[in-house]
N, C-alpha and C. Protein backbone atom coordinates (compact mmCIF):
# COMPACT_ATOMS: atom_id res chain seq x y z
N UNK A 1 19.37 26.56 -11.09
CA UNK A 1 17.96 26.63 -11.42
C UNK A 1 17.16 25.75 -10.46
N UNK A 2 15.97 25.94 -10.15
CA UNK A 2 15.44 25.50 -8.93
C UNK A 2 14.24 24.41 -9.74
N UNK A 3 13.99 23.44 -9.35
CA UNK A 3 13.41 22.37 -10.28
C UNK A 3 12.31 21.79 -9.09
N UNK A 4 11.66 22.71 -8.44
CA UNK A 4 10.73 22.50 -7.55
C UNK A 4 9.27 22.64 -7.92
N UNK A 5 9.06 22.90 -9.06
CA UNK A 5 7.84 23.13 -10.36
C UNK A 5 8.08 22.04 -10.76
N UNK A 6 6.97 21.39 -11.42
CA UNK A 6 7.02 20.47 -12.67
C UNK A 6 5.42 20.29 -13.11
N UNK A 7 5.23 20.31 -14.41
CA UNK A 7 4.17 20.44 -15.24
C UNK A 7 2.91 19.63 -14.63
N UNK A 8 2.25 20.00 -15.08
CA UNK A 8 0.71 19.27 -14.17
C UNK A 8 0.51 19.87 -12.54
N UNK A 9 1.35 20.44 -11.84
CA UNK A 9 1.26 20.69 -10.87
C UNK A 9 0.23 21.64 -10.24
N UNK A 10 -0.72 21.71 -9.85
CA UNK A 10 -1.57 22.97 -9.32
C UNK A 10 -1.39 23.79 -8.10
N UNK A 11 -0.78 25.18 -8.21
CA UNK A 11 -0.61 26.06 -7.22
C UNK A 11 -1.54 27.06 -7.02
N UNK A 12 -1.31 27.72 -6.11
CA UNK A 12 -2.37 28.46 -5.76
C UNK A 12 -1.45 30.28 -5.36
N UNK A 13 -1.73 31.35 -6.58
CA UNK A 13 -1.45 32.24 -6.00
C UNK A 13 -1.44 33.48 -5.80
N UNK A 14 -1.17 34.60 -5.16
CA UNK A 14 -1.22 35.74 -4.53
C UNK A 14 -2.59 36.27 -5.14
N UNK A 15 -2.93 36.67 -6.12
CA UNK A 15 -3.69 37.39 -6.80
C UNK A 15 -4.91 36.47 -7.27
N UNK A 16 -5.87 36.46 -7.40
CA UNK A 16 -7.01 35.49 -7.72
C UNK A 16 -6.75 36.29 -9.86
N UNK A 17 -7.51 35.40 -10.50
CA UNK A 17 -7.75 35.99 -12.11
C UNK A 17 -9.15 36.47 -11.95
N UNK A 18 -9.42 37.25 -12.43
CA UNK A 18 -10.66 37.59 -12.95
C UNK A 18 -12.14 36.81 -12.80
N UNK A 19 -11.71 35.56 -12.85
CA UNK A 19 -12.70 34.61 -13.07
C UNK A 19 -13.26 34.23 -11.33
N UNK A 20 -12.18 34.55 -10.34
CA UNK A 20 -12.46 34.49 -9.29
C UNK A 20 -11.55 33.03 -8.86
N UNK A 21 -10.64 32.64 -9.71
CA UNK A 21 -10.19 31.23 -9.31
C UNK A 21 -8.93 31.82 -8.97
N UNK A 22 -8.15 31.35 -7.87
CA UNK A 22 -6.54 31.64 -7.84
C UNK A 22 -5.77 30.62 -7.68
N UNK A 23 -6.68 29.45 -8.44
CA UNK A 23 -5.28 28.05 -8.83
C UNK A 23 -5.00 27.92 -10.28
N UNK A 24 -3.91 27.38 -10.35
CA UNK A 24 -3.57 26.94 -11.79
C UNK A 24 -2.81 25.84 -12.26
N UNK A 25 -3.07 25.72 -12.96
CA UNK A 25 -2.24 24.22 -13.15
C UNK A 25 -0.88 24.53 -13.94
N UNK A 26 0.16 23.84 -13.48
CA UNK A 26 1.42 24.51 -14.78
C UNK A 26 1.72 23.35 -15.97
N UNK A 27 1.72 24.37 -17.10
CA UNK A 27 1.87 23.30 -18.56
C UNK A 27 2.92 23.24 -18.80
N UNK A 28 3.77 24.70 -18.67
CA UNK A 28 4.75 24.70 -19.68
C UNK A 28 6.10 25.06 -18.27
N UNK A 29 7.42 24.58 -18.34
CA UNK A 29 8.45 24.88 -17.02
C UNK A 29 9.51 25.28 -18.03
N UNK A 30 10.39 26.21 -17.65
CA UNK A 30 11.61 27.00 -18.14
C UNK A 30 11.90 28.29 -17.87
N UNK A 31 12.60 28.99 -18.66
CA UNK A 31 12.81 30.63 -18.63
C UNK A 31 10.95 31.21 -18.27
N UNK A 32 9.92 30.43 -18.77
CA UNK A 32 8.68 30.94 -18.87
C UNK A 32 7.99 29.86 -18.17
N UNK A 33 6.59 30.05 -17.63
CA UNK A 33 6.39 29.41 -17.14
C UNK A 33 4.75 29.86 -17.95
N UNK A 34 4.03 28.34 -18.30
CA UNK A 34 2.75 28.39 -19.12
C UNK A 34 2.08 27.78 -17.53
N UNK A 35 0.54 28.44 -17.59
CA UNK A 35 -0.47 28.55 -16.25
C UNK A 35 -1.62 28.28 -17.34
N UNK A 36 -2.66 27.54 -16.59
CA UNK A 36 -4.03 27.29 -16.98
C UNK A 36 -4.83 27.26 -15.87
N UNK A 37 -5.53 28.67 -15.84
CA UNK A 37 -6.66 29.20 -14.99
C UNK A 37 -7.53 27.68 -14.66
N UNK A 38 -7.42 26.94 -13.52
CA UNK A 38 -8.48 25.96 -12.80
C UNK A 38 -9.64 26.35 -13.31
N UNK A 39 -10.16 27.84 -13.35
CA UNK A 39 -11.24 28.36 -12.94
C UNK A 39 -12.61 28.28 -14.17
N UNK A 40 -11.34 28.73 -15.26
CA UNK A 40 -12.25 29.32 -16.60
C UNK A 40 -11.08 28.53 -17.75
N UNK A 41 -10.30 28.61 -17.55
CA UNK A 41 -9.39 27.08 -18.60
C UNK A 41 -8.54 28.73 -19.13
N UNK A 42 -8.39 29.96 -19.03
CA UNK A 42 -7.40 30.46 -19.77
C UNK A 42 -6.04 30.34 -19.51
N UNK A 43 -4.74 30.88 -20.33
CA UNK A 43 -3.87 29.75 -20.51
C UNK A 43 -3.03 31.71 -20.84
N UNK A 44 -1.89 31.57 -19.92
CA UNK A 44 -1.10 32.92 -19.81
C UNK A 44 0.25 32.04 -19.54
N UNK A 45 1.32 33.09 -19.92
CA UNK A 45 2.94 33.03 -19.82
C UNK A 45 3.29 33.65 -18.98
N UNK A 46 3.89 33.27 -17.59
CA UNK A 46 4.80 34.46 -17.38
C UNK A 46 6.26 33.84 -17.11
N UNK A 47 6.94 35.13 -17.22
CA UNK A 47 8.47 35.20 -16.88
C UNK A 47 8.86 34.00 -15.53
N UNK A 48 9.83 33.36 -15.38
CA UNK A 48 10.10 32.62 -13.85
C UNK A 48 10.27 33.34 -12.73
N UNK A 49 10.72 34.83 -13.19
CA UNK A 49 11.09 35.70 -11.72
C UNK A 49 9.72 36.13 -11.21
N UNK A 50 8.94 36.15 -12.08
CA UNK A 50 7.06 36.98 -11.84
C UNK A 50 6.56 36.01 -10.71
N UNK A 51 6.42 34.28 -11.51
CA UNK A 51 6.16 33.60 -11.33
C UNK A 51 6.67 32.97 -10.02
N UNK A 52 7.77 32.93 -9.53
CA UNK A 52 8.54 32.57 -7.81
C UNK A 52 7.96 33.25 -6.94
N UNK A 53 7.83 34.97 -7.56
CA UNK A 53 7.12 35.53 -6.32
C UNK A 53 6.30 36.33 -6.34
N UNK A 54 5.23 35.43 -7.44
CA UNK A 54 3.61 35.09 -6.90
C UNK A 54 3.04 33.79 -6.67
N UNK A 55 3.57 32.57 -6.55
CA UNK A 55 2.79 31.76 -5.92
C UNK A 55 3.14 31.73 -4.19
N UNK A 56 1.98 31.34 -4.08
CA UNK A 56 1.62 31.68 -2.45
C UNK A 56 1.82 29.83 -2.21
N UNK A 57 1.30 29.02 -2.80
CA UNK A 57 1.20 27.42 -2.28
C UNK A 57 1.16 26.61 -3.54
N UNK A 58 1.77 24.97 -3.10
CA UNK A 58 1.63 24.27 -3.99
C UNK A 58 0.19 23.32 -3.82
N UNK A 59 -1.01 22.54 -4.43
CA UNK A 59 -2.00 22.57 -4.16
C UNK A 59 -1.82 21.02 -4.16
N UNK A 60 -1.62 20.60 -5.37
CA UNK A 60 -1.28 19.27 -5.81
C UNK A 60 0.08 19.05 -6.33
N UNK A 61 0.67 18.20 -6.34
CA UNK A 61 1.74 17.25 -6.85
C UNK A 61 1.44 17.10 -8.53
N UNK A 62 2.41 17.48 -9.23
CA UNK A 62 2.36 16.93 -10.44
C UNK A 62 2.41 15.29 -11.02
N UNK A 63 1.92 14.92 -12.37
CA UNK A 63 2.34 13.58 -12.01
C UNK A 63 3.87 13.08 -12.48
N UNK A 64 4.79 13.69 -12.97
CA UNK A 64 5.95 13.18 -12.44
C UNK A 64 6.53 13.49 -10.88
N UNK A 65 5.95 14.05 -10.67
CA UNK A 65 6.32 14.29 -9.12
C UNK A 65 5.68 12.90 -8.58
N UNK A 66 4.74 12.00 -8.66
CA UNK A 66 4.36 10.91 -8.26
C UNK A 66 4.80 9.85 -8.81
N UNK A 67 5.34 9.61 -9.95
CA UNK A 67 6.23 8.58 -10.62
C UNK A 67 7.52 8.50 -10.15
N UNK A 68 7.73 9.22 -8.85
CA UNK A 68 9.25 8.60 -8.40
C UNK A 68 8.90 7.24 -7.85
């Protein structure tokens, strides 16, 4: 399992939402992966395989990614 995600993190990808924003912040990491639209605050699930290959970039560092 690839542990290169971690919660709080904001990516940026392939597809913009509706709202016109195409970052998100990640809440939730596992089999599923929970996203919160930067843009407009909505809050979607997807699968991990959806999710690998549609993000295009990582934007910010989560903050356990900065507590090493």
């Amino acid at each position: 399992m690839n542990d290169a995600y971690t919660v709080g993190m904001v990516v940026r990808m392939k597809k913009a939402h509706p709202c016109g924003s195409d970052t998100w912040k990640i809440t939730r990491v596992g089999a599923d992966f929970g996203l919160q639209c930067c843009g407009c605050g909505h809050h979607v699930m997807l699968p991990r395989t959806k999710f690998e290959k549609a993000v295009r970039a990582v934007v910010t560092e989560g903050e356990a990614a900065g507590a090493k």
